[in-house]
N, C-alpha and C. Protein backbone atom coordinates (compact mmCIF):
# COMPACT_ATOMS: atom_id res chain seq x y z
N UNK A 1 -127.74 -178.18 176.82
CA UNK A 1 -128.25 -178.99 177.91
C UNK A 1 -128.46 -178.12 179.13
N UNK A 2 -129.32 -178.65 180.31
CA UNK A 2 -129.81 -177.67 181.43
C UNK A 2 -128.92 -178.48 182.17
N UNK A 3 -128.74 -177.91 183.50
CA UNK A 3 -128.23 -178.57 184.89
C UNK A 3 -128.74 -179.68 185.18
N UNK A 4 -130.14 -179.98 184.99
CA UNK A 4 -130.79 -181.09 185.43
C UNK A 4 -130.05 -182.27 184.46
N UNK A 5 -130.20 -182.07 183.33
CA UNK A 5 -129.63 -183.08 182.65
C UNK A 5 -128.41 -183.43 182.86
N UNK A 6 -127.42 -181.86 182.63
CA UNK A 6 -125.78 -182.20 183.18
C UNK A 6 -125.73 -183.36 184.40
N UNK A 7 -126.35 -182.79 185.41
CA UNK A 7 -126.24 -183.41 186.49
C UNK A 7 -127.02 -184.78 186.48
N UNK A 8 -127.97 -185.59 185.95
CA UNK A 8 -128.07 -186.87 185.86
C UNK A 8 -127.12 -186.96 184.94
N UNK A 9 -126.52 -186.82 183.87
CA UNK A 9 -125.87 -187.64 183.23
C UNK A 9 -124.49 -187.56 184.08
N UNK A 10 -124.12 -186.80 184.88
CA UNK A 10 -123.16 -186.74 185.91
C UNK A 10 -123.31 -188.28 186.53
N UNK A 11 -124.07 -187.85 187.67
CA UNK A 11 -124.86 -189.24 188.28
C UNK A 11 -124.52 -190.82 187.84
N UNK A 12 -125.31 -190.66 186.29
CA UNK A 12 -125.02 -191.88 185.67
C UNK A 12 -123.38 -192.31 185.29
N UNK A 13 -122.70 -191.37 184.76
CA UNK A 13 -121.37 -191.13 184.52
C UNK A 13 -120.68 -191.69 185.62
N UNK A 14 -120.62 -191.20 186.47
CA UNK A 14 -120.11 -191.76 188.21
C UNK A 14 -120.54 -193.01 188.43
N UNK A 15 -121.69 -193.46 188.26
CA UNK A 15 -122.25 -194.93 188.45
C UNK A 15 -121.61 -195.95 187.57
N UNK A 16 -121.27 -195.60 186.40
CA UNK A 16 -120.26 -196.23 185.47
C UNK A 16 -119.06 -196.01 185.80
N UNK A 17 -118.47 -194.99 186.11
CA UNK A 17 -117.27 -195.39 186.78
C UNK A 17 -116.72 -195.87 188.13
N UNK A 18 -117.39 -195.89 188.93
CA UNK A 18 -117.93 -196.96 190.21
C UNK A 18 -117.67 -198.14 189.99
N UNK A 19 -118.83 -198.91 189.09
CA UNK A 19 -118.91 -200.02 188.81
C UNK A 19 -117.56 -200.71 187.53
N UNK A 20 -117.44 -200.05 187.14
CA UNK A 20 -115.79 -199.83 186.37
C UNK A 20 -114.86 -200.69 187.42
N UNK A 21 -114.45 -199.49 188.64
CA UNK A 21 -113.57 -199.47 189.32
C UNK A 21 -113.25 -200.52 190.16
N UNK A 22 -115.08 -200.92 190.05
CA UNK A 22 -114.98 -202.26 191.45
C UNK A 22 -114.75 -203.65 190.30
N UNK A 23 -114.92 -203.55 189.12
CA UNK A 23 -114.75 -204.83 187.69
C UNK A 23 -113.38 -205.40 187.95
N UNK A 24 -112.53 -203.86 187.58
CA UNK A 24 -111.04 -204.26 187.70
C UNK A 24 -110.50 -204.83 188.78
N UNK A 25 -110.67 -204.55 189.99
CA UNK A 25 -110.74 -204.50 191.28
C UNK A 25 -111.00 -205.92 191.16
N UNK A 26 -112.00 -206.74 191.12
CA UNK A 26 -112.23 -207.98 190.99
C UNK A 26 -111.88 -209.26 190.75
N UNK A 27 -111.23 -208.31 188.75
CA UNK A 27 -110.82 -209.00 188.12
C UNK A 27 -109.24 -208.88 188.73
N UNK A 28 -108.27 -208.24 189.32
CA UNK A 28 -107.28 -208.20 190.31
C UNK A 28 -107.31 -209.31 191.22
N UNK A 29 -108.43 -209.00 191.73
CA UNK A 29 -108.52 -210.23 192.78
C UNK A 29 -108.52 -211.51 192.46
N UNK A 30 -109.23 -212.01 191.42
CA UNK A 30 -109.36 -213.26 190.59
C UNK A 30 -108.01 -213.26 190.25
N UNK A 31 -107.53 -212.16 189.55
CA UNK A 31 -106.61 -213.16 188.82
C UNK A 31 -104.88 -213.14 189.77
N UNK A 32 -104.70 -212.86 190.71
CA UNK A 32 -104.10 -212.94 191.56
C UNK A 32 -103.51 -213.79 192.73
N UNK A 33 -104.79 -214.59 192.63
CA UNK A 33 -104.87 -215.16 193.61
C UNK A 33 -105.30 -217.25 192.83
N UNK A 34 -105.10 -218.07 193.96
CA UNK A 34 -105.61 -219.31 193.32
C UNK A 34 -106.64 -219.66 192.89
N UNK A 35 -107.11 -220.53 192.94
CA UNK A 35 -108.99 -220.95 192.00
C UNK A 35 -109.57 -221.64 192.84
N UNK A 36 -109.19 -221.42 193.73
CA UNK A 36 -109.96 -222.19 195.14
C UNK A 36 -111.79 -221.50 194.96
N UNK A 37 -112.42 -222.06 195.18
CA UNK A 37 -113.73 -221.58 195.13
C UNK A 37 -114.14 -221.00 196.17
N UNK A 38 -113.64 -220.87 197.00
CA UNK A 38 -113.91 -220.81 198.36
C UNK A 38 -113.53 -218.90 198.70
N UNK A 39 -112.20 -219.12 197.81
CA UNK A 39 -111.55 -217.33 196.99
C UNK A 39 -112.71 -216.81 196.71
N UNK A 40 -112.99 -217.50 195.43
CA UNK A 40 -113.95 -216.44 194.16
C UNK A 40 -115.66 -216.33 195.13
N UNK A 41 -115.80 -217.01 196.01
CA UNK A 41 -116.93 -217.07 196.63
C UNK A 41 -116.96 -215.75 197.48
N UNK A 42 -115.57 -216.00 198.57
CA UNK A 42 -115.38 -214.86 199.34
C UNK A 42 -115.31 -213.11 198.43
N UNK A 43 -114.41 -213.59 197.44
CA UNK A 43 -114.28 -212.29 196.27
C UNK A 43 -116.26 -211.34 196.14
N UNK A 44 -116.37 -212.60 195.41
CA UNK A 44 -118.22 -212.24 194.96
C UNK A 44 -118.91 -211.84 196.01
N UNK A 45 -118.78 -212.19 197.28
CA UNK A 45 -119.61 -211.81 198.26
C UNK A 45 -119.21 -210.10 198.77
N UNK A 46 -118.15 -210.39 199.06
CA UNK A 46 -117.42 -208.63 199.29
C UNK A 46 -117.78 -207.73 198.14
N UNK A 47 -117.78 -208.25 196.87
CA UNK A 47 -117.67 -207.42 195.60
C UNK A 47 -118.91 -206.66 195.59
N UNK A 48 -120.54 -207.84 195.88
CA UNK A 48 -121.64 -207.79 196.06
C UNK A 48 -122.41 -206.39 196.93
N UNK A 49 -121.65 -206.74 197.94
CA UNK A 49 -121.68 -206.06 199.12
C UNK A 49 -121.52 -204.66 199.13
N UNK A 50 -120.05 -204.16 198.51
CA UNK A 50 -119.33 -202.96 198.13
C UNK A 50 -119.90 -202.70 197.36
N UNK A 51 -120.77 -203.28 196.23
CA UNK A 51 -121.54 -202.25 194.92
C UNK A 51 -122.67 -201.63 195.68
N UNK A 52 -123.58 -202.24 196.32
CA UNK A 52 -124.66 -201.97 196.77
C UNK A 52 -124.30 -200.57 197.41
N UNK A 53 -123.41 -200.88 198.43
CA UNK A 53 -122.80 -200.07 199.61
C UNK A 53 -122.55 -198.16 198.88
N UNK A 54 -121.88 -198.76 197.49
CA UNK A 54 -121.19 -197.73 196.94
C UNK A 54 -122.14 -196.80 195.92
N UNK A 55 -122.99 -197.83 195.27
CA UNK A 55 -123.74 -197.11 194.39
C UNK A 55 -124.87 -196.51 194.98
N UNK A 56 -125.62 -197.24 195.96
CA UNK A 56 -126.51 -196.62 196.93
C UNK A 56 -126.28 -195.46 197.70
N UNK A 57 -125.05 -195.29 197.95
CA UNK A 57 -124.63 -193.97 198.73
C UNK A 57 -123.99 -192.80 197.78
N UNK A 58 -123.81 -193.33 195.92
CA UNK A 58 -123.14 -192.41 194.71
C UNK A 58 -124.78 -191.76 194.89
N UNK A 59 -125.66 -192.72 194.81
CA UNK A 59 -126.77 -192.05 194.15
C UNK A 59 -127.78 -191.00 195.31
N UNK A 60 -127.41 -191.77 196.74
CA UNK A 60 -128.23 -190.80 197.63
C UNK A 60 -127.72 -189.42 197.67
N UNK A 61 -126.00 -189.73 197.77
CA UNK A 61 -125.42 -188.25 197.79
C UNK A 61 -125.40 -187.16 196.34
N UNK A 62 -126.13 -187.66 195.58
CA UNK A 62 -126.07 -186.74 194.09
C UNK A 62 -127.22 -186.34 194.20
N UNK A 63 -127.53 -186.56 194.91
CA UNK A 63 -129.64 -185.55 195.25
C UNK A 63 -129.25 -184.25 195.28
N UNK A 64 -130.22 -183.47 195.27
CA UNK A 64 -130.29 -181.97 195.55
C UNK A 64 -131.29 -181.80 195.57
N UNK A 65 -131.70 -181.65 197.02
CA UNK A 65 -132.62 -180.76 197.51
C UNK A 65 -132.82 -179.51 197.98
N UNK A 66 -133.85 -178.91 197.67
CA UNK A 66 -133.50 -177.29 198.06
C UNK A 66 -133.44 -176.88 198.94
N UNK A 67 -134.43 -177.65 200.32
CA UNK A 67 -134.44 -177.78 201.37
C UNK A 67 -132.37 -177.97 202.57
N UNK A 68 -132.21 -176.82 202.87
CA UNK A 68 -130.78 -177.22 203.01
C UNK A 68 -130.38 -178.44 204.26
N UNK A 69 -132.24 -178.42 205.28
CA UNK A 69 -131.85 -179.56 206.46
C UNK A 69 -132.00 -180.83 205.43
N UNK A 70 -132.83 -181.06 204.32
CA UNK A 70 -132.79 -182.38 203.40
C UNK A 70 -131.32 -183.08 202.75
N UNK A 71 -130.72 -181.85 202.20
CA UNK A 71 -129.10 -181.98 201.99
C UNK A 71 -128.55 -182.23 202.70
N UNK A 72 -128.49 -182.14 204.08
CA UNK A 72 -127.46 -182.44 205.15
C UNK A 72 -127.80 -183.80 205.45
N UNK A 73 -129.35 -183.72 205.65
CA UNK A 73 -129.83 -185.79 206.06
C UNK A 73 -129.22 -186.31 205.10
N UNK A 74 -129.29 -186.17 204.10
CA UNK A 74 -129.34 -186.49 202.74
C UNK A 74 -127.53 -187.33 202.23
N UNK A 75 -126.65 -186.30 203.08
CA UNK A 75 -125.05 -186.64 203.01
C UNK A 75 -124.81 -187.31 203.81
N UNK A 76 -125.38 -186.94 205.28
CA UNK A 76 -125.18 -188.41 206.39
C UNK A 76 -126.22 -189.43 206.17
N UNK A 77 -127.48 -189.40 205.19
CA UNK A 77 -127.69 -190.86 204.93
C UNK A 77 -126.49 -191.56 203.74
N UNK A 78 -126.07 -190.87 203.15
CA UNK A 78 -124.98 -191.31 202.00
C UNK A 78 -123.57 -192.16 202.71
N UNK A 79 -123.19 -191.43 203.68
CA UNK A 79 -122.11 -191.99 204.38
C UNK A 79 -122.57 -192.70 205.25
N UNK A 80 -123.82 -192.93 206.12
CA UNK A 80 -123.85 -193.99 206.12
C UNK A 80 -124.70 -195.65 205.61
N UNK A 81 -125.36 -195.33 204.37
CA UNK A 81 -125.22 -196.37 203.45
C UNK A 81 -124.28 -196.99 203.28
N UNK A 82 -122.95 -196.04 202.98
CA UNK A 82 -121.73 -196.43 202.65
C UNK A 82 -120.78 -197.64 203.92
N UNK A 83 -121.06 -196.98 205.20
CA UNK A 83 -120.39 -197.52 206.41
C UNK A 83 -121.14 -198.52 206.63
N UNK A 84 -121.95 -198.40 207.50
CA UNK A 84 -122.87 -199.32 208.18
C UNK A 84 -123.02 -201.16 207.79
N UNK A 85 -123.72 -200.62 206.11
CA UNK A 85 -123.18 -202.45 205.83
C UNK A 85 -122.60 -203.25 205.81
N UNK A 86 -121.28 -202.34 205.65
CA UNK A 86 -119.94 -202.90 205.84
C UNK A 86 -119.68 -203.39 207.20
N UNK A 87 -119.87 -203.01 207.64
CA UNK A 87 -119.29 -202.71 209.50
C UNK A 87 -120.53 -203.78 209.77
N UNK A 88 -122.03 -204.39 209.72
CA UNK A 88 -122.34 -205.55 210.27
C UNK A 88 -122.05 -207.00 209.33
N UNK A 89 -121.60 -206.53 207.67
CA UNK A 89 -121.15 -208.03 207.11
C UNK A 89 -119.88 -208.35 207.86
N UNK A 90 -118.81 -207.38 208.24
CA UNK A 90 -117.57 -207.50 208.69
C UNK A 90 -117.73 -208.32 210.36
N UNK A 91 -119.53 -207.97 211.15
CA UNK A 91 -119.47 -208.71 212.52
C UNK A 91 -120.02 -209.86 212.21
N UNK A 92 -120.44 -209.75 211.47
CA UNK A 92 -121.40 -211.16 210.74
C UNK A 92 -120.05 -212.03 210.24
N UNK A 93 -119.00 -211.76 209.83
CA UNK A 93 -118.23 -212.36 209.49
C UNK A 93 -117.43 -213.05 210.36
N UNK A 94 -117.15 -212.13 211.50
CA UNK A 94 -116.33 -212.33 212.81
C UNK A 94 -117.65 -213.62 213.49
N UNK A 95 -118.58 -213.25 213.40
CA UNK A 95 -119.24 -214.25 214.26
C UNK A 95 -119.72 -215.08 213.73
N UNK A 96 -120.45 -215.52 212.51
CA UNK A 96 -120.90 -216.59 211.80
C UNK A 96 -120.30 -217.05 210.62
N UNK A 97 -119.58 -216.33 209.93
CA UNK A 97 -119.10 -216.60 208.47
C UNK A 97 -117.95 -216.91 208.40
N UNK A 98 -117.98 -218.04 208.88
CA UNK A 98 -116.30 -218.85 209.07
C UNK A 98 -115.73 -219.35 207.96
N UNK A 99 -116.12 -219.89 206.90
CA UNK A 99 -115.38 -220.24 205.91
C UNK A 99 -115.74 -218.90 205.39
N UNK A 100 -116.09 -218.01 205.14
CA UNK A 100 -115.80 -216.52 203.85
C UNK A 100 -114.75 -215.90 204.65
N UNK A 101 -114.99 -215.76 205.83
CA UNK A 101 -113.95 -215.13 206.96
C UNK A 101 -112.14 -215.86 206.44
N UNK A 102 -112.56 -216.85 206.49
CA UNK A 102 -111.40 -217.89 206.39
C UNK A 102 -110.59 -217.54 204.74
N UNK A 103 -111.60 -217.23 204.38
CA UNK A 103 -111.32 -217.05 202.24
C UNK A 103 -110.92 -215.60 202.32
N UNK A 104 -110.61 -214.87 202.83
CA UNK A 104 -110.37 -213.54 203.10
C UNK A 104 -111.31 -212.76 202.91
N UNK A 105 -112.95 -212.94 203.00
CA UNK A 105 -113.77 -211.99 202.84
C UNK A 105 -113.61 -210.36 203.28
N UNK A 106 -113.16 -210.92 204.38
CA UNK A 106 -113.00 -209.47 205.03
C UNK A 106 -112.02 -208.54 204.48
N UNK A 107 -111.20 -209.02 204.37
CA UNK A 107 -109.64 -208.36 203.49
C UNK A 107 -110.15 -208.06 201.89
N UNK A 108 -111.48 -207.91 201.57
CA UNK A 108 -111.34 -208.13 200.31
C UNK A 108 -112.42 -207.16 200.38
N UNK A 109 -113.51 -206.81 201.30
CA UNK A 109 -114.34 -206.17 202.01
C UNK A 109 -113.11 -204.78 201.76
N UNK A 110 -112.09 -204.44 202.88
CA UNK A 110 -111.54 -203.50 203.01
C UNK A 110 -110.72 -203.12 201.87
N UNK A 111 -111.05 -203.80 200.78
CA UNK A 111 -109.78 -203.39 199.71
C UNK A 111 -110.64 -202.66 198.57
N UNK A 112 -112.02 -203.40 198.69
CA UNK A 112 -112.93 -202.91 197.64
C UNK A 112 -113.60 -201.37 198.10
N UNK A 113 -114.02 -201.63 199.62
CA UNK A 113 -114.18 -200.27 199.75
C UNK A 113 -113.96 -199.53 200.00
N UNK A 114 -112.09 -198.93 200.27
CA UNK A 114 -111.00 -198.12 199.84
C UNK A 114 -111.16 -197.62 198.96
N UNK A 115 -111.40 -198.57 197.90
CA UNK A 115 -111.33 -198.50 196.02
C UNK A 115 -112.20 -197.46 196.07
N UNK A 116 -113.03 -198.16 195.91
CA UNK A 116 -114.86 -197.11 195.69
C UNK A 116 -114.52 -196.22 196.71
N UNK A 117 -114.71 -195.60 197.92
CA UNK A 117 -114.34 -194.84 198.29
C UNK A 117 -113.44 -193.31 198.05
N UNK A 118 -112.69 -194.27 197.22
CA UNK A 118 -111.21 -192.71 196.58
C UNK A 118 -112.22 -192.80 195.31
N UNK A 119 -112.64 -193.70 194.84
CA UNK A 119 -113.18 -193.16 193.21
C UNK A 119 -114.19 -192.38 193.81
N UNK A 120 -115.04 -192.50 194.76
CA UNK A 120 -116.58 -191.35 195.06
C UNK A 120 -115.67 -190.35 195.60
N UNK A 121 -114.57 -190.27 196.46
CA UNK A 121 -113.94 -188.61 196.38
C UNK A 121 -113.88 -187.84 195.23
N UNK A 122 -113.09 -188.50 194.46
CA UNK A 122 -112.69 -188.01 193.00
C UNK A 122 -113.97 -187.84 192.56
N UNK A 123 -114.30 -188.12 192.22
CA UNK A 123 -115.86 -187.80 191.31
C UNK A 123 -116.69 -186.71 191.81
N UNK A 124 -116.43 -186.52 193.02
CA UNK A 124 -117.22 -185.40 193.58
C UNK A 124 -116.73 -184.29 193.54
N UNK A 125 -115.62 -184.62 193.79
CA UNK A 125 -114.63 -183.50 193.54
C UNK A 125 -114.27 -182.87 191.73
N UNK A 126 -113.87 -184.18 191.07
CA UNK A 126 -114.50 -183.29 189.67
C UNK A 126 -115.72 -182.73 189.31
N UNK A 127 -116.53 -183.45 189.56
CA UNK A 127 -118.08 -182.74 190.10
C UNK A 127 -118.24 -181.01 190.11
N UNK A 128 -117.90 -181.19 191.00
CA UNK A 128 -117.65 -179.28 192.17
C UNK A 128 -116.77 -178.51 191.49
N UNK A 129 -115.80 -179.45 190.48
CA UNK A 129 -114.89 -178.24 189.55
C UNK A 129 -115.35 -177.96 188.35
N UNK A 130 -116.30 -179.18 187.57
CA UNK A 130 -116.93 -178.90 186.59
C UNK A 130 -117.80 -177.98 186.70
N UNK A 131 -118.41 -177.73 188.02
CA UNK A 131 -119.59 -176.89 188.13
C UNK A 131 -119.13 -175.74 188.44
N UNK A 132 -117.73 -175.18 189.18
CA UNK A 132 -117.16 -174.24 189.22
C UNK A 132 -116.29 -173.15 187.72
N UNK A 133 -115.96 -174.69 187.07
CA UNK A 133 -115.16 -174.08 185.78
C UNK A 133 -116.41 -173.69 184.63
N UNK A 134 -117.79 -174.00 184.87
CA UNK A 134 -118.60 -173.58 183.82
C UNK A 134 -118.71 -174.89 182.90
N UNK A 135 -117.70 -176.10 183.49
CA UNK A 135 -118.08 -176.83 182.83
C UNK A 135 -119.24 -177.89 182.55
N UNK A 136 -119.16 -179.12 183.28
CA UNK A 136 -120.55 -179.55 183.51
C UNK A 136 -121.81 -179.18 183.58
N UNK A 137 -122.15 -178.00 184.40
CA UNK A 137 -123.23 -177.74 184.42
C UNK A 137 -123.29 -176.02 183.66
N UNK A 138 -122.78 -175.66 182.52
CA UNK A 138 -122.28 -174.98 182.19
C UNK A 138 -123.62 -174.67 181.05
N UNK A 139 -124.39 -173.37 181.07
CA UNK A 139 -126.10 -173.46 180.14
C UNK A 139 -125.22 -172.85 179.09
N UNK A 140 -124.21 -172.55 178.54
CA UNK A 140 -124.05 -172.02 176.77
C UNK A 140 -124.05 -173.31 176.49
């Protein structure tokens, strides 16, 4: 296999374990908590929110461009994909979203994207060692 390939199937690899991370995460939350609908509503909406947030910013930051000012836009558009949405559903919440607010949206907001968060460290970071140890992107 070439780098190009290593590295999308990297990509994709990470996107599955992302979306993994935020399942369990979910299914935690569900099953933890009561059956109020008002829960699983607030749950789904945060959950919603955090995939977009997370996979949109797995996939901007796995670019490589050769251009090194493109790489740098490229990591602060990643982080903030990642921030930003969060930070106006969270004022949107404070100011209009009184019953999700009320269902713990927000608390469920900060728990999911902790989660995703340490899993996109980790991944990047095995990432950078696979590519250091010869492994991942490794041409024998």
């Amino acid at each position: 296999m070439n780098r190009a390939t290593d590295h999308r199937s990297w990509t994709l690899v990470g996107a599955a374990i992302l979306l993994a991370v935020l399942a369990v995460a979910v299914a935690g939350a569900l099953a933890t908590g009561d059956a109020n609908p008002g829960r699983r509503r607030a749950v789904g909406v945060a959950a919603a929110i955090c995939l977009v947030t997370s996979l949109g910013a797995w996939l901007v930051g796995r670019a490589t461009p050769a251009d090194p000012a493109r790489a740098v836009g490229l990591g602060m558009a990643a982080v903030g994909l990642r921030i930003f949405p969060l930070l106006v559903a969270l004022g949107w919440l404070q100011v209009a979203g009184g019953s999700l607010r009320a269902d713990g949206a927000g608390e469920w907001l900060l728990v999911f994207y902790l989660a995703l968060l340490a899993t996109d460290i980790l991944l990047h970071m095995m990432g950078i060692r696979g590519r250091r140890n010869g492994g991942a992107s490794s041409t024998n």
